[in-house]
N, C-alpha and C. Protein backbone atom coordinates (compact mmCIF):
# COMPACT_ATOMS: atom_id res chain seq x y z
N UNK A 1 45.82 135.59 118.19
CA UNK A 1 47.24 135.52 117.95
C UNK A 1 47.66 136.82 117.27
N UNK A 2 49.20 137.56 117.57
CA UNK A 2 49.14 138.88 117.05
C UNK A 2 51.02 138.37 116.36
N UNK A 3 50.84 138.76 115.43
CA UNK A 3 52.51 138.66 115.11
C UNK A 3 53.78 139.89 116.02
N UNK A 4 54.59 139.10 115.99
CA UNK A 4 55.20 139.77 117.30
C UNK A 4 56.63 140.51 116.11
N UNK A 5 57.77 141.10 117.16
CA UNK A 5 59.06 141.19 115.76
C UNK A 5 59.59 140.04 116.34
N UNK A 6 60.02 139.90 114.59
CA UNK A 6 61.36 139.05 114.32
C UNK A 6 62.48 139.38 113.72
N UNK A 7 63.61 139.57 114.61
CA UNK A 7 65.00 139.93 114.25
C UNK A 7 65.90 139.14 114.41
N UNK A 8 66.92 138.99 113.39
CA UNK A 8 68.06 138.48 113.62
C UNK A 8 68.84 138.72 115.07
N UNK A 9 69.75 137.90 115.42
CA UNK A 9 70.08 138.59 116.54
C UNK A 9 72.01 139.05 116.22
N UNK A 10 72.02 139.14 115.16
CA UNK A 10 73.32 139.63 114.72
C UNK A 10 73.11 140.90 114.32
N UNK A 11 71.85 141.38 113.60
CA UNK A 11 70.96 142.76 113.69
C UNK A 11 70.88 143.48 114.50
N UNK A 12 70.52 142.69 115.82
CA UNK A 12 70.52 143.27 117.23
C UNK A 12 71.73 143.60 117.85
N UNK A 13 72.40 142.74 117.50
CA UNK A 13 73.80 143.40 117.88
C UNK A 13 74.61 144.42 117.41
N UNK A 14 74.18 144.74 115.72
CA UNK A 14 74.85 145.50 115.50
C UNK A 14 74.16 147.40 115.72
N UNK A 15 72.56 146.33 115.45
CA UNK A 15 71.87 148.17 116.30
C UNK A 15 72.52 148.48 117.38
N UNK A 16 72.92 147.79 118.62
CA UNK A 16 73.73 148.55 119.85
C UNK A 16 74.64 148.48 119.59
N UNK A 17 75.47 148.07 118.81
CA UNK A 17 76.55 148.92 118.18
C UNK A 17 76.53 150.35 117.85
N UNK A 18 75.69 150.61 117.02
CA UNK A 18 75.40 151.56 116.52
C UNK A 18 74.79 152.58 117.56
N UNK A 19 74.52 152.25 118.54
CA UNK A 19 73.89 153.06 119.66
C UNK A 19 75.02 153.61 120.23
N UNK A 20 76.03 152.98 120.27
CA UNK A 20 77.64 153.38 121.28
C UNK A 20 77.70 154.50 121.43
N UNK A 21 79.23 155.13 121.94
CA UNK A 21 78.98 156.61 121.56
C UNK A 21 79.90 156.70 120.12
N UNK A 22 80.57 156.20 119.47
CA UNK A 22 81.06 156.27 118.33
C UNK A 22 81.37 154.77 117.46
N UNK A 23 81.62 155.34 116.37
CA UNK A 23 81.10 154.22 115.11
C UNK A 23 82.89 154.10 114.68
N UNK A 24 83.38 153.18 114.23
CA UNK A 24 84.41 153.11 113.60
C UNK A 24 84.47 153.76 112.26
N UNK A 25 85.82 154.44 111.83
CA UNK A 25 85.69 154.62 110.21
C UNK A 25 86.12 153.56 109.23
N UNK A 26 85.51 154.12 108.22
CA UNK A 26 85.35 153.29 107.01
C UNK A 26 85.14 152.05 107.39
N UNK A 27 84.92 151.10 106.89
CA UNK A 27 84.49 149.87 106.59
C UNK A 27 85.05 149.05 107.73
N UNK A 28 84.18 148.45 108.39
CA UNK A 28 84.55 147.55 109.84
C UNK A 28 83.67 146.47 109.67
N UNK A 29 83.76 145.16 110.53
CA UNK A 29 83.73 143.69 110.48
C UNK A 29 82.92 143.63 111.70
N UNK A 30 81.88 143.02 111.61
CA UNK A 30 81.27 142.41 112.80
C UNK A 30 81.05 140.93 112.88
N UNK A 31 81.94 139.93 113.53
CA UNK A 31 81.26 138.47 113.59
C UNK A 31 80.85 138.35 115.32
N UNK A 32 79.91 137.60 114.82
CA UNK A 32 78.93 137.55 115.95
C UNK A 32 78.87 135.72 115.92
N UNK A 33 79.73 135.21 117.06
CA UNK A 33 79.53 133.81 117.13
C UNK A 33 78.30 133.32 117.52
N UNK A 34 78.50 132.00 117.25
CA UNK A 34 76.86 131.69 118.27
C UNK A 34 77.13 129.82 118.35
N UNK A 35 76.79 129.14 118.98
CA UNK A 35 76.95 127.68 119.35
C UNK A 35 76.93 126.97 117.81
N UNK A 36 76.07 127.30 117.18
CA UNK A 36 75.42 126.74 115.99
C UNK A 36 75.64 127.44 114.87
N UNK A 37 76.00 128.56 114.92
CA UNK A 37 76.24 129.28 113.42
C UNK A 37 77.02 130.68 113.79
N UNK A 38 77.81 131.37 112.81
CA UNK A 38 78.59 132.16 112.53
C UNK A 38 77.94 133.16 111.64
N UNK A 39 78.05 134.62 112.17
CA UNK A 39 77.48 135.54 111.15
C UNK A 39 78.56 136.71 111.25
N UNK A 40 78.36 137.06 109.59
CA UNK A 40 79.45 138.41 109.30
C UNK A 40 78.67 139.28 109.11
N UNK A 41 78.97 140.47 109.22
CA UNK A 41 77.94 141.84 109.05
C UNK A 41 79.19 142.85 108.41
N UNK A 42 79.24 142.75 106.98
CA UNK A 42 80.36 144.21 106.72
C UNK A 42 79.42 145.39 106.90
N UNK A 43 79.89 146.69 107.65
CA UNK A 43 79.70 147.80 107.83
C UNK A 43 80.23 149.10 107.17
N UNK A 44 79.88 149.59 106.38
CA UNK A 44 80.29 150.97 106.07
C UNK A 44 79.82 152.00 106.72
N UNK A 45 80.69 152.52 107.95
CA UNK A 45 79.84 153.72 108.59
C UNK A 45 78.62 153.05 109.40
N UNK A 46 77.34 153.68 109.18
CA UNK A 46 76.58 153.17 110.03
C UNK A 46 75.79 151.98 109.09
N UNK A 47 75.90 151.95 107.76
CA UNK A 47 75.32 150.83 106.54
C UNK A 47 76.02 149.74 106.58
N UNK A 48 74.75 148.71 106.69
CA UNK A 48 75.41 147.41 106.25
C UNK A 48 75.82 147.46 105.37
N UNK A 49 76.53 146.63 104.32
CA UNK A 49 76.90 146.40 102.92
C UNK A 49 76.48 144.71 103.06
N UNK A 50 77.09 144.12 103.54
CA UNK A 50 76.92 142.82 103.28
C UNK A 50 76.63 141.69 104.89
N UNK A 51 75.70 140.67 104.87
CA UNK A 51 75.53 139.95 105.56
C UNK A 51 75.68 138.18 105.00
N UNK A 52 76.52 137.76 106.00
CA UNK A 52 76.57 136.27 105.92
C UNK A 52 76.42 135.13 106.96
N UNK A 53 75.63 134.10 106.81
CA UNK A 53 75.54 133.13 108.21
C UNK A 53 76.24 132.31 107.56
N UNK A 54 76.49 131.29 108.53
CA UNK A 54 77.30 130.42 108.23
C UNK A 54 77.05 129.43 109.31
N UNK A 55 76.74 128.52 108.90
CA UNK A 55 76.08 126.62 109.73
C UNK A 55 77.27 126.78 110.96
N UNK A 56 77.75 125.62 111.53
CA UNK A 56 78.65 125.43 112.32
C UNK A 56 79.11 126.25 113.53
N UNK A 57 80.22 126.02 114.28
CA UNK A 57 80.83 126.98 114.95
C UNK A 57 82.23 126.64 115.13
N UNK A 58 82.27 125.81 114.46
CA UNK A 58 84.49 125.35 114.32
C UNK A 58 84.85 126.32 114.28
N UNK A 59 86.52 126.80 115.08
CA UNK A 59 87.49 127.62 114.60
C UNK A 59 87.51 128.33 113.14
N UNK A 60 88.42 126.61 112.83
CA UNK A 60 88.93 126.51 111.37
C UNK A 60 87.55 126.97 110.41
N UNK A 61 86.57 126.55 110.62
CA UNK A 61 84.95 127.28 109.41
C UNK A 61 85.27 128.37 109.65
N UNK A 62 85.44 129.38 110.89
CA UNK A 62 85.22 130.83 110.82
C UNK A 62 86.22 131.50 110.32
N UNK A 63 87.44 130.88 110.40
CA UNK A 63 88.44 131.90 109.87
C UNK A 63 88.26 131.67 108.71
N UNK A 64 87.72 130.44 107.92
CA UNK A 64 87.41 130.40 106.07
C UNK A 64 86.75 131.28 106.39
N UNK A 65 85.57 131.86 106.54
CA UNK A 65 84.18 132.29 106.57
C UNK A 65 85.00 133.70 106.61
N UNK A 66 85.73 133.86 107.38
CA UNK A 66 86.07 135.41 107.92
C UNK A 66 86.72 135.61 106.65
N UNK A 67 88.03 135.09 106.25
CA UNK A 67 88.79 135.10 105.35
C UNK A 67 88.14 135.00 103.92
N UNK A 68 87.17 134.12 103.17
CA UNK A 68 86.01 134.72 102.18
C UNK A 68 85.27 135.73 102.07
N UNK A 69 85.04 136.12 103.49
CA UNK A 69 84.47 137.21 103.35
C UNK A 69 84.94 138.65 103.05
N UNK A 70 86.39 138.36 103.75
CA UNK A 70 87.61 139.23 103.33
C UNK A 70 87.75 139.78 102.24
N UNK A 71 87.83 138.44 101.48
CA UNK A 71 88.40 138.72 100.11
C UNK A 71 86.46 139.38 99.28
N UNK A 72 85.84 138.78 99.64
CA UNK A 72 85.20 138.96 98.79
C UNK A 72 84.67 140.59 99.26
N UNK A 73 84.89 141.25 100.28
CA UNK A 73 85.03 142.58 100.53
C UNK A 73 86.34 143.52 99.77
N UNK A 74 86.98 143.13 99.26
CA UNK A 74 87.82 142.98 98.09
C UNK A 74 87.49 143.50 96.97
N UNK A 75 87.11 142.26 96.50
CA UNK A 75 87.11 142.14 95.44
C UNK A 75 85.76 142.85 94.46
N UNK A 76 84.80 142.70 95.22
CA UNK A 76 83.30 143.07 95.10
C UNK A 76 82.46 143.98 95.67
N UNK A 77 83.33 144.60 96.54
CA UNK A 77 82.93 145.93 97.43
C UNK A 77 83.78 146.97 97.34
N UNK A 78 85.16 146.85 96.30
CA UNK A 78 86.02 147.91 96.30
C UNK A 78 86.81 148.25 97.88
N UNK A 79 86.33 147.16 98.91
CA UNK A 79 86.61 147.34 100.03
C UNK A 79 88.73 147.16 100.26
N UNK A 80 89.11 147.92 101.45
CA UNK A 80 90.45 148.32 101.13
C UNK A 80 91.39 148.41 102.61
N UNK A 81 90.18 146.84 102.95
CA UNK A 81 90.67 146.17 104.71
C UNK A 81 89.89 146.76 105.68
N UNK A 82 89.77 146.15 106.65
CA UNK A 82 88.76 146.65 107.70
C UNK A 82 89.25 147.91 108.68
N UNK A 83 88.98 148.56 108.99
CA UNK A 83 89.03 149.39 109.89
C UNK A 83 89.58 149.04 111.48
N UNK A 84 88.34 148.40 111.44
CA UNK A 84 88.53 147.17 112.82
C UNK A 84 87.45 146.27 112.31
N UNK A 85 87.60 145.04 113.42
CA UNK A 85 87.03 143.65 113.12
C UNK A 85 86.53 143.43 114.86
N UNK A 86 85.10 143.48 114.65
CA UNK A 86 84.74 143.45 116.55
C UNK A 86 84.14 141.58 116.14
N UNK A 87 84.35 141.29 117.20
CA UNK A 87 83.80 139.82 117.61
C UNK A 87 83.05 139.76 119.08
N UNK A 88 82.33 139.52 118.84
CA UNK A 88 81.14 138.81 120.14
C UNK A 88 80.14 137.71 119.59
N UNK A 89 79.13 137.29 121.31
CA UNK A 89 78.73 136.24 121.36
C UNK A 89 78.79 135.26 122.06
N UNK A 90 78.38 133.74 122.03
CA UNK A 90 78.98 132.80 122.61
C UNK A 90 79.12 131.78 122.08
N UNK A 91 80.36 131.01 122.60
CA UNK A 91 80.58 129.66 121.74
C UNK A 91 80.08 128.42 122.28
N UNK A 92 80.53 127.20 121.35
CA UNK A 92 79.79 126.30 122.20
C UNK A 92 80.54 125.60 123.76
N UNK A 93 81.59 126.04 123.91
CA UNK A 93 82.69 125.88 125.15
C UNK A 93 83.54 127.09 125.85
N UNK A 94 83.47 127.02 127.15
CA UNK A 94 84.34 128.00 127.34
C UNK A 94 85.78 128.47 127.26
N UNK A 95 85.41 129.57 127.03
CA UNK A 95 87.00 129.66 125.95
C UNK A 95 86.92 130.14 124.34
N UNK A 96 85.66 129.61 123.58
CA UNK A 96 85.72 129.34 122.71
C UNK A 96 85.84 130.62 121.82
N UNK A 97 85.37 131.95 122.20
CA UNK A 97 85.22 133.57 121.58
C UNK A 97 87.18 133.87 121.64
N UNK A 98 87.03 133.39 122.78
CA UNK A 98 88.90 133.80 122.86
C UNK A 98 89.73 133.01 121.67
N UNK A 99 90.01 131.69 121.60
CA UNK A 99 90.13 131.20 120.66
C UNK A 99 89.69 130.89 119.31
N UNK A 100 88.73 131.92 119.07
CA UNK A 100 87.98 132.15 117.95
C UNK A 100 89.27 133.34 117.18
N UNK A 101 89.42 134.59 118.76
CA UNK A 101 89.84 135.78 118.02
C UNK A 101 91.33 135.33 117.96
N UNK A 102 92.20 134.82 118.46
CA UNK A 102 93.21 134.05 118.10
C UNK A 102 93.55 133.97 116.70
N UNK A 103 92.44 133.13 116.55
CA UNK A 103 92.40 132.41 115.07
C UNK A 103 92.50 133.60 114.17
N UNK A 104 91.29 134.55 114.60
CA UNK A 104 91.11 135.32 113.59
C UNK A 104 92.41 136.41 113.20
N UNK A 105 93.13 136.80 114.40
CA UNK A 105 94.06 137.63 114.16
C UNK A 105 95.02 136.99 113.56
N UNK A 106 95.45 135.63 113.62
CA UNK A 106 96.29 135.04 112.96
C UNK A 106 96.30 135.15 111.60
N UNK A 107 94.87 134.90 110.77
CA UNK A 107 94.23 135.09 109.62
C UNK A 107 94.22 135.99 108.89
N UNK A 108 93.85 137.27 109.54
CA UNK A 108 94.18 138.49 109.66
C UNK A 108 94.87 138.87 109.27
N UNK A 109 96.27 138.73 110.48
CA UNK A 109 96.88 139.59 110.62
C UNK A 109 96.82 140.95 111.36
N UNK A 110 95.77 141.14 111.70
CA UNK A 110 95.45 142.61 112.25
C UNK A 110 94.91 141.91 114.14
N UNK A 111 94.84 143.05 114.69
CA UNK A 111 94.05 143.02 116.09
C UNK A 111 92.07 142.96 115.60
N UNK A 112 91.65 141.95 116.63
CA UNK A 112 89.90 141.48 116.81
C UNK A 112 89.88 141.67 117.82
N UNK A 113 89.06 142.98 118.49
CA UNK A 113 88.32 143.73 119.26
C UNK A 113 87.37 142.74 119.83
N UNK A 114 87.03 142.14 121.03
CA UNK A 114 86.05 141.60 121.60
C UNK A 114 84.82 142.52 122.06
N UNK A 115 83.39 142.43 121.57
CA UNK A 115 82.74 143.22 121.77
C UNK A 115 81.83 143.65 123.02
N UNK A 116 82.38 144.70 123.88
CA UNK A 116 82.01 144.73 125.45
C UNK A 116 80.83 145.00 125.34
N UNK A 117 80.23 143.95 125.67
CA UNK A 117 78.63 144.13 125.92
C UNK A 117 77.91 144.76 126.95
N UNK A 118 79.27 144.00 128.39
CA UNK A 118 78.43 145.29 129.17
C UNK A 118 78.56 146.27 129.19
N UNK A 119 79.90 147.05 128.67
CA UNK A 119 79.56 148.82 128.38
C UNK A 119 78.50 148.97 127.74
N UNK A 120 78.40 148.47 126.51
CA UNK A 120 77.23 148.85 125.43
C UNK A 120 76.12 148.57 126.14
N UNK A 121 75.62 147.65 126.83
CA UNK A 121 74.48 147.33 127.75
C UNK A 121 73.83 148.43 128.61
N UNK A 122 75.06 148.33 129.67
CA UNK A 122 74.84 150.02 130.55
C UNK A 122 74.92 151.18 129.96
N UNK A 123 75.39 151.33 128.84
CA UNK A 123 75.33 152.48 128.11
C UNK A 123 73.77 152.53 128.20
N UNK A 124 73.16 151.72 127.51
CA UNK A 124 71.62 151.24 127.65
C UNK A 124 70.74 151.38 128.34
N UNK A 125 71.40 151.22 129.38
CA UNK A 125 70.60 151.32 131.14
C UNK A 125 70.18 149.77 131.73
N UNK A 126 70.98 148.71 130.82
CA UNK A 126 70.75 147.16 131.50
C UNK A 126 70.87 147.02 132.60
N UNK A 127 72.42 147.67 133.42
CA UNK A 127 72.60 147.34 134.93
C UNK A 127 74.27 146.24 134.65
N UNK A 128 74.41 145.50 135.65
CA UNK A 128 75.04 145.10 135.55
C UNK A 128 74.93 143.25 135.59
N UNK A 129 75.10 142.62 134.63
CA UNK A 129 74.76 141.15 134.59
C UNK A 129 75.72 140.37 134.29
N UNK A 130 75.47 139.02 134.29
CA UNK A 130 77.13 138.40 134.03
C UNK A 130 76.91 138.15 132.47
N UNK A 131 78.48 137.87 131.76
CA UNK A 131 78.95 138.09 130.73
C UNK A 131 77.96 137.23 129.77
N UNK A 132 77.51 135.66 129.64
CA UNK A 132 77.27 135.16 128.87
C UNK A 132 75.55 136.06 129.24
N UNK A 133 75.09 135.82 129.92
CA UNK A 133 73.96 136.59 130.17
C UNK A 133 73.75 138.08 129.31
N UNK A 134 74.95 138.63 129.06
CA UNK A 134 74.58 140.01 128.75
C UNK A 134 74.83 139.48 126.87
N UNK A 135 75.81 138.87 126.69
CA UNK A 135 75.95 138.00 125.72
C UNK A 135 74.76 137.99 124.99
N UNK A 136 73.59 136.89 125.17
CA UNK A 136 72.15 136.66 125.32
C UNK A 136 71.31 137.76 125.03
N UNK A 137 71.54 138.85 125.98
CA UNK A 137 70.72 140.11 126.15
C UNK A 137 70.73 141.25 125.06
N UNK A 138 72.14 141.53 124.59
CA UNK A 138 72.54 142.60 123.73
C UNK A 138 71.94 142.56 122.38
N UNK A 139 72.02 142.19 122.11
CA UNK A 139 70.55 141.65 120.61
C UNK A 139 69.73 142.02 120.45
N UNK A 140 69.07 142.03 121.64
CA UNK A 140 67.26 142.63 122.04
C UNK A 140 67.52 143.90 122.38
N UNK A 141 68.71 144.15 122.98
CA UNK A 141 68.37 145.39 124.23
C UNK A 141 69.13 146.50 122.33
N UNK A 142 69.48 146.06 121.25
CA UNK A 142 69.90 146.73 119.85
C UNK A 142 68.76 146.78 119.03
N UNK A 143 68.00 145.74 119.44
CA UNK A 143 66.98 146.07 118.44
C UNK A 143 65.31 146.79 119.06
N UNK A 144 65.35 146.93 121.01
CA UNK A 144 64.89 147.52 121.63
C UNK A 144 65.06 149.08 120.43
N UNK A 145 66.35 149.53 121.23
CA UNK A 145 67.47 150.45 120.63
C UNK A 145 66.70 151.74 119.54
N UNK A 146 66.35 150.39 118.52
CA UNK A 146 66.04 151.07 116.67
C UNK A 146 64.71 150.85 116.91
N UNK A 147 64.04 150.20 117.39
CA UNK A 147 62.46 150.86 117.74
C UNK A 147 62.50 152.04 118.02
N UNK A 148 62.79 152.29 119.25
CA UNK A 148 62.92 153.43 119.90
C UNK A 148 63.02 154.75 118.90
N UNK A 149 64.39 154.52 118.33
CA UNK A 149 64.60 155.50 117.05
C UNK A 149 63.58 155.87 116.41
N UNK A 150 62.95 154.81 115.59
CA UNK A 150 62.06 154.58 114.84
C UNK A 150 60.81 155.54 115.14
N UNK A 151 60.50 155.06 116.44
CA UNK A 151 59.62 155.41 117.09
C UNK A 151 59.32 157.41 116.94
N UNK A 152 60.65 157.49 117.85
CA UNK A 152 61.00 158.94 118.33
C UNK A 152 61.50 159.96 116.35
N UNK A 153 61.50 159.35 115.86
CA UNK A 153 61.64 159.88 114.41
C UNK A 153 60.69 160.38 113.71
């Protein structure tokens, strides 16, 4: 038996983020839905600052979740609003990422960027696959990504 990696896959997403061809400024929002749980990733530049999961996948939980996290980027990070706020993933119904970012802009107030996986994918060299599929894929093909780096460093 050989231990294999283990990564988050909100990690993974945000390494191919970070692979793109450009990074947002100052301080930006990554939630990354998922059937079963909700994760925030605050970003400074290319640094995390802060990570949060969160049980569930209700609407109404994520915009608390988004909106705590808000504030507490606030209050405790000197933080001074997001830059942008990207959302990807999948929910547990279809529809459900769309009416996620709804919510969130409502909450907000600002525009939530849906995060194109398959650009970032083919940026990659994935090819072309369907959406929830690439959904699935982008995680691995981010934390592929920072090996690589790693590697070549």
């Amino acid at each position: 038996m050989h231990a294999g990696l283990v990564d988050l896959t909100t990690f993974g997403l945000v390494n191919l983020l970070l692979a793109g061809a450009s990074l947002p400024a100052g301080d930006w929002l990554v939630v990354h839905v998922r059937p079963d749980y909700t994760s925030l990733a605050i970003m400074r530049g290319d640094n995390m600052i802060f990570f949060r999961n969160v049980p569930g996948g209700e609407t109404e939980t994520l915009a608390d979740a988004v909106q705590q996290t808000t504030m507490y980027h606030q209050d405790r990070l000197s933080g001074r609003g997001f830059s942008q706020v990207l959302l990807g993933g999948t929910g547990r119904t279809a529809g459900a990422l769309d009416m996620a970012r709804r919510s969130l802009e409502t909450r907000l107030g600002a525009a939530v960027r849906p995060i194109d996986v398959s650009r970032l994918v083919s940026q990659a060299g994935g090819g072309g696959a369907a959406s929830d599929r690439l959904a699935m894929l982008a995680p691995l093909v981010g934390t592929l990504l920072r090996m690589r780096a790693q590697v070549a460093a």
